[in-house]
Protein backbone atom coordinates (compact mmCIF):
# COMPACT_ATOMS: atom_id res chain seq x y z
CA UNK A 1 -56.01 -43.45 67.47
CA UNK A 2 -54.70 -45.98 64.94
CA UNK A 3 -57.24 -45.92 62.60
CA UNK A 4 -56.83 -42.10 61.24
CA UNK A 5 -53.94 -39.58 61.28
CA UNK A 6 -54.27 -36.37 63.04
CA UNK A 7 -54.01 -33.39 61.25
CA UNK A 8 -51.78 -33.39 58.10
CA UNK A 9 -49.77 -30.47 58.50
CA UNK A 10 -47.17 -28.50 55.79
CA UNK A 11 -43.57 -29.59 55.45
CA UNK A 12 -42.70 -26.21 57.19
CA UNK A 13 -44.39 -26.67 60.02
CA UNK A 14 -43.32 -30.53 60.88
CA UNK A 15 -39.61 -28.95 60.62
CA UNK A 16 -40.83 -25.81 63.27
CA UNK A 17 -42.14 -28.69 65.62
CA UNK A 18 -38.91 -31.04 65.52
CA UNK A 19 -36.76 -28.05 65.91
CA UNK A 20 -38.45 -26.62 69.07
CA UNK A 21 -38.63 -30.44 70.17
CA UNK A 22 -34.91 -30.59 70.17
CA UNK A 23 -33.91 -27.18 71.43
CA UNK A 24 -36.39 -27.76 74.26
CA UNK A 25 -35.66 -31.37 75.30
CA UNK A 26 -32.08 -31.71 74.33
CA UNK A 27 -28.48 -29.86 74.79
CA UNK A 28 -25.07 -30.06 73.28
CA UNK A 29 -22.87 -32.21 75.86
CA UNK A 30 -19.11 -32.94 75.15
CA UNK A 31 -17.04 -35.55 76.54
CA UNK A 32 -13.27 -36.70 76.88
CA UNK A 33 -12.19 -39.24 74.27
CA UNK A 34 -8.21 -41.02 73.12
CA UNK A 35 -7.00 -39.34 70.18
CA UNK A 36 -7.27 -43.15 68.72
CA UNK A 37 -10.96 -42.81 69.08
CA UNK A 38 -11.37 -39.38 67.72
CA UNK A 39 -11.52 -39.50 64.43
CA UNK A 40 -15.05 -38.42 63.06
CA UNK A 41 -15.65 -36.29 65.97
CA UNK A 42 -16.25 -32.71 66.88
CA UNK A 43 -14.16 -30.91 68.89
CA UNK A 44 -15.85 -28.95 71.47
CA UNK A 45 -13.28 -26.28 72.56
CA UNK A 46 -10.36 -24.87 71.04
CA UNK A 47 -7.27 -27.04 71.05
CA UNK A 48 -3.96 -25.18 71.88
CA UNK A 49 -0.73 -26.63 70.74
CA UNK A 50 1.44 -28.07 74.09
CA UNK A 51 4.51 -26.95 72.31
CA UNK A 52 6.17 -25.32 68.77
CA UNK A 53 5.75 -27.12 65.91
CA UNK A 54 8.53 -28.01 64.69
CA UNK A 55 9.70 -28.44 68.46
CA UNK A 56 13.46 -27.67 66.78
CA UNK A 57 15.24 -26.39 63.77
CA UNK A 58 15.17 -29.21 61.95
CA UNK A 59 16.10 -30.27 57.82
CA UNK A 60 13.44 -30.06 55.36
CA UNK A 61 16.25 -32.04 52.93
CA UNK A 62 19.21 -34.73 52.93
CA UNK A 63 22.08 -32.74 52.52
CA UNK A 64 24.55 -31.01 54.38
CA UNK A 65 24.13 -28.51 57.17
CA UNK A 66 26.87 -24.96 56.57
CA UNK A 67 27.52 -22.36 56.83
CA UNK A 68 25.69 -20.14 54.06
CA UNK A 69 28.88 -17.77 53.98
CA UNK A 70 31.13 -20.94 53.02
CA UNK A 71 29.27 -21.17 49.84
CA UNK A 72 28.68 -17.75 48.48
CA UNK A 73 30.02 -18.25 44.81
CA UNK A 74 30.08 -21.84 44.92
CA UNK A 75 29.45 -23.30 41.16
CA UNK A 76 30.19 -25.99 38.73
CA UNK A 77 33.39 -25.06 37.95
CA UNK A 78 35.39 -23.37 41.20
CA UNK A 79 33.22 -25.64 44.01
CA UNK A 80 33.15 -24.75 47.45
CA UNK A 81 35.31 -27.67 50.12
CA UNK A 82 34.52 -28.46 53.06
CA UNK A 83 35.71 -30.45 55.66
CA UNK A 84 32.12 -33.01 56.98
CA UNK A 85 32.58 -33.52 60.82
CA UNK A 86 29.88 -35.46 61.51
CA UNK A 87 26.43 -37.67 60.50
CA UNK A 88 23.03 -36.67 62.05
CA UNK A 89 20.41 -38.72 61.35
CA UNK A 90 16.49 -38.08 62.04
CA UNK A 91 15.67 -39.12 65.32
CA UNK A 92 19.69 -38.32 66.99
CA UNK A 93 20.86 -35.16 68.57
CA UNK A 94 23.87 -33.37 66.68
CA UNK A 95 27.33 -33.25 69.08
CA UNK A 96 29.30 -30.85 67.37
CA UNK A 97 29.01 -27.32 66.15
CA UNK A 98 29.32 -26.56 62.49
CA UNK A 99 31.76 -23.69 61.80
CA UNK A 100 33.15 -21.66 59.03
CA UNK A 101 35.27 -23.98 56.80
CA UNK A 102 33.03 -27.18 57.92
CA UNK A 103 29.94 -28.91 57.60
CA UNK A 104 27.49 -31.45 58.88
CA UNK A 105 25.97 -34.40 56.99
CA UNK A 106 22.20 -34.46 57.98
CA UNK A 107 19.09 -36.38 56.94
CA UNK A 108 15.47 -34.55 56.44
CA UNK A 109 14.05 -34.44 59.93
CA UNK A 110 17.18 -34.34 62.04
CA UNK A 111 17.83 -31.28 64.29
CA UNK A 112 20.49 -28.63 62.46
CA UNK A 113 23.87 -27.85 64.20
CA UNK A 114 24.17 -25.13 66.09
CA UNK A 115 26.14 -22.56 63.78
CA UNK A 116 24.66 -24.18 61.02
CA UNK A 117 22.29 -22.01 59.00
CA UNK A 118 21.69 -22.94 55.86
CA UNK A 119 20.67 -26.79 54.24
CA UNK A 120 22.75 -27.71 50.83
CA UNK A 121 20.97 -30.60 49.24
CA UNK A 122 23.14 -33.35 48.61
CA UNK A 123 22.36 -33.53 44.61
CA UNK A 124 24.65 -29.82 44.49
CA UNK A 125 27.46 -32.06 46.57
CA UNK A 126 30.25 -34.26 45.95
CA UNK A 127 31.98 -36.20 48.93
CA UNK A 128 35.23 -37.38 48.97
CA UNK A 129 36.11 -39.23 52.47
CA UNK A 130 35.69 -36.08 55.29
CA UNK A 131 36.21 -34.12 52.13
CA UNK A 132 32.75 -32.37 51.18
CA UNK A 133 32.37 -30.24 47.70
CA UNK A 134 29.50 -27.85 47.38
CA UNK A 135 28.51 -27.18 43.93
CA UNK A 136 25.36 -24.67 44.77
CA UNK A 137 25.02 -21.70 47.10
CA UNK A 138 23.37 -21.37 50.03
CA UNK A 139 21.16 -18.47 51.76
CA UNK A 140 20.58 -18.43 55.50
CA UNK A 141 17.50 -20.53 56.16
CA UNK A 142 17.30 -22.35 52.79
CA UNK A 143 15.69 -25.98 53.70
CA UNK A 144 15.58 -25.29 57.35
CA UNK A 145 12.14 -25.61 59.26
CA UNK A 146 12.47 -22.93 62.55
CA UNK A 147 11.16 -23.92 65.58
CA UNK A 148 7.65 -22.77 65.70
CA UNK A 149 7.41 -22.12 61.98
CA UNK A 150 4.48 -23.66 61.85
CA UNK A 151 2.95 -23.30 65.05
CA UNK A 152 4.54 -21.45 68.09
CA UNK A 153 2.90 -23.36 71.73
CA UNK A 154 0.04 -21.67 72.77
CA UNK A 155 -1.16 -20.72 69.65
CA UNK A 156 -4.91 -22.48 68.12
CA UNK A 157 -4.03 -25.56 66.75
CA UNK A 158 -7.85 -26.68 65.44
CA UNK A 159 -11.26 -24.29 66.65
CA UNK A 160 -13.92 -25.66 68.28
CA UNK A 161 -16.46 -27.42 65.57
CA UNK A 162 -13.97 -28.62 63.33
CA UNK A 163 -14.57 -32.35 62.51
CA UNK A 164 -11.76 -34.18 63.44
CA UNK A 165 -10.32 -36.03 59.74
CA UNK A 166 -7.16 -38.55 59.54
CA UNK A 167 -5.50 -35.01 58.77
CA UNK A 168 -6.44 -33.14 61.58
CA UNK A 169 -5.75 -36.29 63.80
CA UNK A 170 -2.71 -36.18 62.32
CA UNK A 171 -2.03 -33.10 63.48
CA UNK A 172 -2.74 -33.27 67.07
CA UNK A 173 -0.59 -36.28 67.09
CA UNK A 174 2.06 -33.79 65.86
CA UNK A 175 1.39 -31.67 68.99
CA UNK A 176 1.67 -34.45 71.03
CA UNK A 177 -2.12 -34.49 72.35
CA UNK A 178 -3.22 -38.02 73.19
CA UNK A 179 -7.43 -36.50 73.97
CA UNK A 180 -9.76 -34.37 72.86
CA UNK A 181 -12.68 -32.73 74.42
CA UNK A 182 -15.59 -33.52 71.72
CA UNK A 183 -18.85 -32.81 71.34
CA UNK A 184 -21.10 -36.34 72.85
CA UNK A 185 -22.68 -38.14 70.04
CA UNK A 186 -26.59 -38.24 70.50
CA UNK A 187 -27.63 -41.71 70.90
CA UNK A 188 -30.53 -43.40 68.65
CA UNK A 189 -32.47 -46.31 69.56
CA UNK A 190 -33.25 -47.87 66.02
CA UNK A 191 -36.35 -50.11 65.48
CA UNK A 192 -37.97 -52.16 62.62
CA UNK A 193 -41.70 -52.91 62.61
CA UNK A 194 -43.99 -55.38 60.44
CA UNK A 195 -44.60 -59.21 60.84
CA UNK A 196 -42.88 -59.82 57.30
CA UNK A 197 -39.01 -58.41 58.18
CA UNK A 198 -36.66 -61.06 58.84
CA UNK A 199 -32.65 -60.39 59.43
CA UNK A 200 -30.71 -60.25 56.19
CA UNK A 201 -29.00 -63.74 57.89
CA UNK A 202 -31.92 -65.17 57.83
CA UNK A 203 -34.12 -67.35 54.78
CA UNK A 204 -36.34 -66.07 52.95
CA UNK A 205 -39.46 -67.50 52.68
CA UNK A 206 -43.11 -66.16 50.82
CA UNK A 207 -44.57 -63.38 52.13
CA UNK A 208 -41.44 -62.13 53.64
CA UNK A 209 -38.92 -59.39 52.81
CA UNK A 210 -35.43 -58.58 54.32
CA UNK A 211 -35.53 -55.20 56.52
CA UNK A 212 -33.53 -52.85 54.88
CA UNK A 213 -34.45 -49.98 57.02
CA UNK A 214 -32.36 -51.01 60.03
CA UNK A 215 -29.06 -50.66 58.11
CA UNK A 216 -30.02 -47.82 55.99
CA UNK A 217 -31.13 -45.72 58.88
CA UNK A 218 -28.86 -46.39 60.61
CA UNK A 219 -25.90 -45.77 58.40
CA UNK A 220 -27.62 -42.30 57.89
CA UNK A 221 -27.55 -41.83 61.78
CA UNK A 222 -23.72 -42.62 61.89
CA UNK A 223 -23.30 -40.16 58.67
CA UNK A 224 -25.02 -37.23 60.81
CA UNK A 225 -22.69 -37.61 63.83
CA UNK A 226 -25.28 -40.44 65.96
CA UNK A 227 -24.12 -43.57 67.92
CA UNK A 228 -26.81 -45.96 67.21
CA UNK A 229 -27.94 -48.66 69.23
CA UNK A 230 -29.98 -51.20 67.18
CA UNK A 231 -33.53 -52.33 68.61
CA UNK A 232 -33.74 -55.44 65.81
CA UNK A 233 -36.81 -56.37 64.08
CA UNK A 234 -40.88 -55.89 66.04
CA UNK A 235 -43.69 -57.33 65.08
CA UNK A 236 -46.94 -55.37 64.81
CA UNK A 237 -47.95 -55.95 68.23
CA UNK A 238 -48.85 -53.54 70.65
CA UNK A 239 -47.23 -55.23 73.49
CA UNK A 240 -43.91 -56.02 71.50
CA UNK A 241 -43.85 -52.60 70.75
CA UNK A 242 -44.64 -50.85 74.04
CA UNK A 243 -41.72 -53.16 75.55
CA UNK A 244 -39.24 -51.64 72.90
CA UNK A 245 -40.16 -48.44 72.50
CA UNK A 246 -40.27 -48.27 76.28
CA UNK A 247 -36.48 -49.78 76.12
CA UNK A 248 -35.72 -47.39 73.36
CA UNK A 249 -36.26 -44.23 75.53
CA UNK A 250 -34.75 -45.67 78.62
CA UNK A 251 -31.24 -46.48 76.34
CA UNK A 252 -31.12 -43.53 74.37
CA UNK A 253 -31.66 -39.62 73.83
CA UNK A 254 -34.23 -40.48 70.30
CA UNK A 255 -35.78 -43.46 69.15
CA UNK A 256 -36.81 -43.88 65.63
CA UNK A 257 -38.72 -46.73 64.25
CA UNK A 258 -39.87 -47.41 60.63
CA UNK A 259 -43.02 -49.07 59.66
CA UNK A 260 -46.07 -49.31 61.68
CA UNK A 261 -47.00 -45.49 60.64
CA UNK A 262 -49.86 -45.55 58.00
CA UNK A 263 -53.69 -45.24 59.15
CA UNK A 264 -54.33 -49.26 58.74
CA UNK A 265 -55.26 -51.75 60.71
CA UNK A 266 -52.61 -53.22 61.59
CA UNK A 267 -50.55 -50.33 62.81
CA UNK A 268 -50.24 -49.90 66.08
CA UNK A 269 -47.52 -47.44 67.07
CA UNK A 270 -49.76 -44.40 67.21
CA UNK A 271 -51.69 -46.02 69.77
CA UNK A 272 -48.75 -47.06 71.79
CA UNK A 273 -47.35 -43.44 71.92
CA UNK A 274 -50.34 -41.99 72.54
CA UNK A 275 -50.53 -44.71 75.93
CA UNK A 276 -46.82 -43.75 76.85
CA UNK A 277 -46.56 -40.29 75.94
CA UNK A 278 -47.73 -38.08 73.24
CA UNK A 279 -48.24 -37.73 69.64
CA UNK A 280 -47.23 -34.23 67.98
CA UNK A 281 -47.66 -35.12 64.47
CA UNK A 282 -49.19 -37.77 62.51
CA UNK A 283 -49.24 -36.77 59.16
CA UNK A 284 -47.01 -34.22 56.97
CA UNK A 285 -48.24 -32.93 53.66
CA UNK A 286 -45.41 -34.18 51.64
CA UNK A 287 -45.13 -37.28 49.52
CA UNK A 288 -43.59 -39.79 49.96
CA UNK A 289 -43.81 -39.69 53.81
CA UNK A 290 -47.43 -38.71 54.51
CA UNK A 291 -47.81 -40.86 57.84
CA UNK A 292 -44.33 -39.80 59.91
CA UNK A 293 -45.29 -39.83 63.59
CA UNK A 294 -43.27 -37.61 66.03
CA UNK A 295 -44.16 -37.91 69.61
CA UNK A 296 -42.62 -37.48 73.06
CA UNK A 297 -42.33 -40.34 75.74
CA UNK A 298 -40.52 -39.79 79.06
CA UNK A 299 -38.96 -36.60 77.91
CA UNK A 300 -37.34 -38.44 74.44
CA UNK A 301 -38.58 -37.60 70.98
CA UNK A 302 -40.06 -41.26 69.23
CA UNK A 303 -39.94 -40.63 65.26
CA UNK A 304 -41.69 -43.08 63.24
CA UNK A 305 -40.63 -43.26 59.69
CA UNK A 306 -42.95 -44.59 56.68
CA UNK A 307 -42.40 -48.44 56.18
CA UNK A 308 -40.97 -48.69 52.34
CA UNK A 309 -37.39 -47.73 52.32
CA UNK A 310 -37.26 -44.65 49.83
CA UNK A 311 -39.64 -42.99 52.21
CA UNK A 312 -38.06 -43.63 54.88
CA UNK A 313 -34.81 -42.16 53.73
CA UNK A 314 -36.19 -39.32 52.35
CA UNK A 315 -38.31 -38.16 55.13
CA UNK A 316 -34.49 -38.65 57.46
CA UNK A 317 -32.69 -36.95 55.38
CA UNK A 318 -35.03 -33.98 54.37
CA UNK A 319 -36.56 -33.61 58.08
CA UNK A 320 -34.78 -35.21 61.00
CA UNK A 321 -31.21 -35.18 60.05
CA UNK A 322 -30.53 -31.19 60.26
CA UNK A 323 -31.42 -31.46 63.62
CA UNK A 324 -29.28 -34.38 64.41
CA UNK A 325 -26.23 -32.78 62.62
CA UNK A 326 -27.07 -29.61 65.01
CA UNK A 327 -27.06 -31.75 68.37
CA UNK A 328 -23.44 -33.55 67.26
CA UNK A 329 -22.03 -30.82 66.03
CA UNK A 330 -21.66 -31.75 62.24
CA UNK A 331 -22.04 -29.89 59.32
CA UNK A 332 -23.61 -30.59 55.80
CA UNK A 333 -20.94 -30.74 53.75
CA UNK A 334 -20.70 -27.80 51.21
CA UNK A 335 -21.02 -29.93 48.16
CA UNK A 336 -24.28 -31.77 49.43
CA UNK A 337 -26.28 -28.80 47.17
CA UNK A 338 -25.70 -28.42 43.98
CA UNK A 339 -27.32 -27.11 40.91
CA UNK A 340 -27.85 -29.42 37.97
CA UNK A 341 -30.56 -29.40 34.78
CA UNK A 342 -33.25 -31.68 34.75
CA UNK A 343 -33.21 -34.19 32.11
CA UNK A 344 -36.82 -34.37 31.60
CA UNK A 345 -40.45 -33.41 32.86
CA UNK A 346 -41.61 -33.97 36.23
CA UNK A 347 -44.93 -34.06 36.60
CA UNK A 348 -45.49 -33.91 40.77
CA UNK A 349 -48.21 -33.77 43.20
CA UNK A 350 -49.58 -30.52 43.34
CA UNK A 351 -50.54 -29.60 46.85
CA UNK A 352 -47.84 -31.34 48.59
CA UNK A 353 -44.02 -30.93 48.85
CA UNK A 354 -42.50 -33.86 46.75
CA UNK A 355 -39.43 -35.54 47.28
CA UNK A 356 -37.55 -37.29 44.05
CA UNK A 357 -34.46 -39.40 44.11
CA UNK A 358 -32.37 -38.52 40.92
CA UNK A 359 -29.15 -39.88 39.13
CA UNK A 360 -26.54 -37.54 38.17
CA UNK A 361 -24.71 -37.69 35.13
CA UNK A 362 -23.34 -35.09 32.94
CA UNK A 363 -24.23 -32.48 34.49
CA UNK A 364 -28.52 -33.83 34.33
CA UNK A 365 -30.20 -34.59 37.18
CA UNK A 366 -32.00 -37.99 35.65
CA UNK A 367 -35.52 -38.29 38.16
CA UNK A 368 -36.14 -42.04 38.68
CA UNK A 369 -39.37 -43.30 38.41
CA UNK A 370 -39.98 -45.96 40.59
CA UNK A 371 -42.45 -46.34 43.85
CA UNK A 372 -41.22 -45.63 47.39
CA UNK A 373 -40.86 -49.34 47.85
CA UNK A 374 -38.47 -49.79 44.95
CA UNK A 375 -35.49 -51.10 46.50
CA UNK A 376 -33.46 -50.54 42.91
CA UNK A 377 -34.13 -46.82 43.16
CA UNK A 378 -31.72 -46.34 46.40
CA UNK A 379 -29.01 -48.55 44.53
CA UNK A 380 -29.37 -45.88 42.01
CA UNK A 381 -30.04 -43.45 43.10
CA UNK A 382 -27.21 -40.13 43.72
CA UNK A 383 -29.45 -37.56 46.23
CA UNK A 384 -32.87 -36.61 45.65
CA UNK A 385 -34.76 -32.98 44.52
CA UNK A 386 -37.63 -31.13 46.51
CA UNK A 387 -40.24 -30.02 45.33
CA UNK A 388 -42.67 -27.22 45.90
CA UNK A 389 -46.26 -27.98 46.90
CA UNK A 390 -47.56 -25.19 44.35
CA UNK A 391 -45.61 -26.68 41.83
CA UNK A 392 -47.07 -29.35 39.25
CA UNK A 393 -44.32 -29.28 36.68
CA UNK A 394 -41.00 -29.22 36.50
CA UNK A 395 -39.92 -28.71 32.82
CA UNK A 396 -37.06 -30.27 30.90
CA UNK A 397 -33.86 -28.58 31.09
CA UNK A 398 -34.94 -26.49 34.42
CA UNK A 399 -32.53 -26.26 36.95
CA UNK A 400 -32.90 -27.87 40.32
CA UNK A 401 -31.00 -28.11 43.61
CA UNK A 402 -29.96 -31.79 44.56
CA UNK A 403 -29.77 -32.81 47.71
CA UNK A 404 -26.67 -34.84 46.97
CA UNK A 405 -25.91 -38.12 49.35
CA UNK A 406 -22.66 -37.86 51.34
């Protein structure tokens, strides 16, 4: 089997096959994590908020808690006195109740005085000892945040699906919630392949070259909502890469490798998942990205990815990484398409859906030219444009969708 791909099939139908891979092999588990380890994650369920937010009437200014009565027709020149009983900072619990004819010194945060309704900020203020003037008028309510303003308890605090940011953290801190039921991060078993990697720690001598793969997939993995779990580097040998691959599906729900894909002699993982399992595709009419491999071992999909690093990416992003966002819950992010003009021709390869990395600037799409091995391309490289099979050029000035990186 390692000498010739199977049938090359369209871009369309590799996607129809992964897709019905993952809805038939795999399903959306959540579990139980500290809101300390939550950030970046789904939420599963609906959260409900444990109590009202604010959990008191509290000040939403330093100033001094009144009566709003007291300082009807308070101004500049005829001020309003009042007679401060007490100091309530944020964090202490007022004693005394403000009535008419007195007032309440209070920082923002701290709970307002019962009788209190109204928040004077202390720049309209003058003190004098107990002696309190009030140079603005109040309304009832001004600068006070009611209890359950924002949200009463019981009420949806965040909907199941929403990714959980330092904001939204935030604001089940606020609610006093110390877990979250999220949605369980799919687990990928990440493999190199090819007698010249070596670690980036490691020298470099001829005929070598650092993998690049490892990192880059697996930062792409993390992006789409994966834990990863990294296999290190194989060499092209069929028992080497039996032994991982086997390890791979044991460990985790997928296993992607990189490398080892083409129709050449020296590639070998065709024939090993064709000895453990089964191979669905070898072969997708696209470009780069012609030899992908997708098989099934021991109920686990095994994806191998073209060898050079641009190829790799691209076939990730455009292919597998949809259905990874689907299984951990994640979304694309609405700004990931956009529409941009093309700064010049593009001359692709009729017959086959091409993939381009591009630059973005001003509002062009800039296509760089450089191999799928061209490590500089990535580095500058800002998302990358598709391109139809039955199209042969794209003309200067047309607009295309960019697939923008996150």
């Amino acid at each position: 089997m390692g000498t010739e791909f199977l049938e090359i099939i369209d871009v369309d139908d590799a996607r129809m096959i992964i897709g019905e891979l993952v809805d038939e092999l795999y399903s959306r588990g959540s579990e139980v994590v500290e809101i300390g380890d939550a950030a970046g994650r789904v939420l599963a369920v609906d959260v409900e908020s444990p109590i009202d937010l604010p959990p008191f009437d509290r000040a939403s200014r330093d100033g001094y808690a009144v009566v709003a009565a007291d300082t009807f027709g308070a101004g500049d020149e005829n001020p309003v006195r009042l007679k401060c009983i007490e100091m309530v900072e944020a964090g202490s619990i007022p004693s005394l109740r403000v009535t008419e004819g007195f007032c309440t010194r209070i920082s923002t945060g701290a709970p307002v005085p019962e009788g209190a309704d109204a928040i004077v900020m202390v720049e309209y203020t003058e003190a004098d000892g107990d002696d309190v003037f009030i140079y603005r008028p109040a309304y009832p309510s001004q600068h006070i945040g009611a209890r359950g303003s924002d949200i009463k308890e019981g009420e949806i605090l965040l909907h199941s699906g929403t990714l959980l940011s330092p904001d939204k953290v935030a604001a089940l801190s606020a609610a006093g919630i110390s877990s979250v039921r999220v949605i369980s991060e799919p687990s990928v078993y990440v493999i190199s392949t090819g007698n010249e990697l070596i670690g980036p720690s490691e020298t470099l001598e001829p005929g070598r070259i650092f993998d690049s793969n490892s990192a880059g997939i697996a930062a792409a993995l993390e992006e789409a909502g994966c834990s990863v779990i990294h296999g290190g580097i194989v060499r092209d040998d069929h028992h080497e890469l039996r032994e991982a691959i086997s390890r791979g599906v044991e460990e985790a729900d997928l296993v992607i490798t990189s490398g080892g894909t083409s129709a050449g002699t020296g590639d070998v993982l065709s024939d090993v998942l064709e000895e453990l399992g089964e191979v669905l595709i070898h072969g997708i009419s696209m470009k780069p990205g012609k030899p992908t491999i997708v098989g099934v071992v021991s109920g686990k999909i095994v994806i191998g990815l073209p060898g050079f690093p641009v190829a790799a990416l691209l076939v990730f992003k455009s292919l597998i990484d949809p259905f990874l966002r689907k299984l951990s819950g994640m979304k694309a992010s609405e700004e990931s398409v956009k529409t941009f003009k093309l700064s010049e021709r593009f001359h692709s390869s009729k017959g086959r859906v091409q993939y381009a990395l591009v630059r973005v600037d001003g509002g062009y799409a800039h296509p760089i030219f450089r191999d799928s091995g061209a490590i500089a391309s990535l580095a500058q490289a800002d998302g990358y444009i598709e391109i139809p099979k039955n199209v042969e050029i794209l003309h200067e000035g047309e607009d295309v969708q960019v697939f923008l990186f996150e």
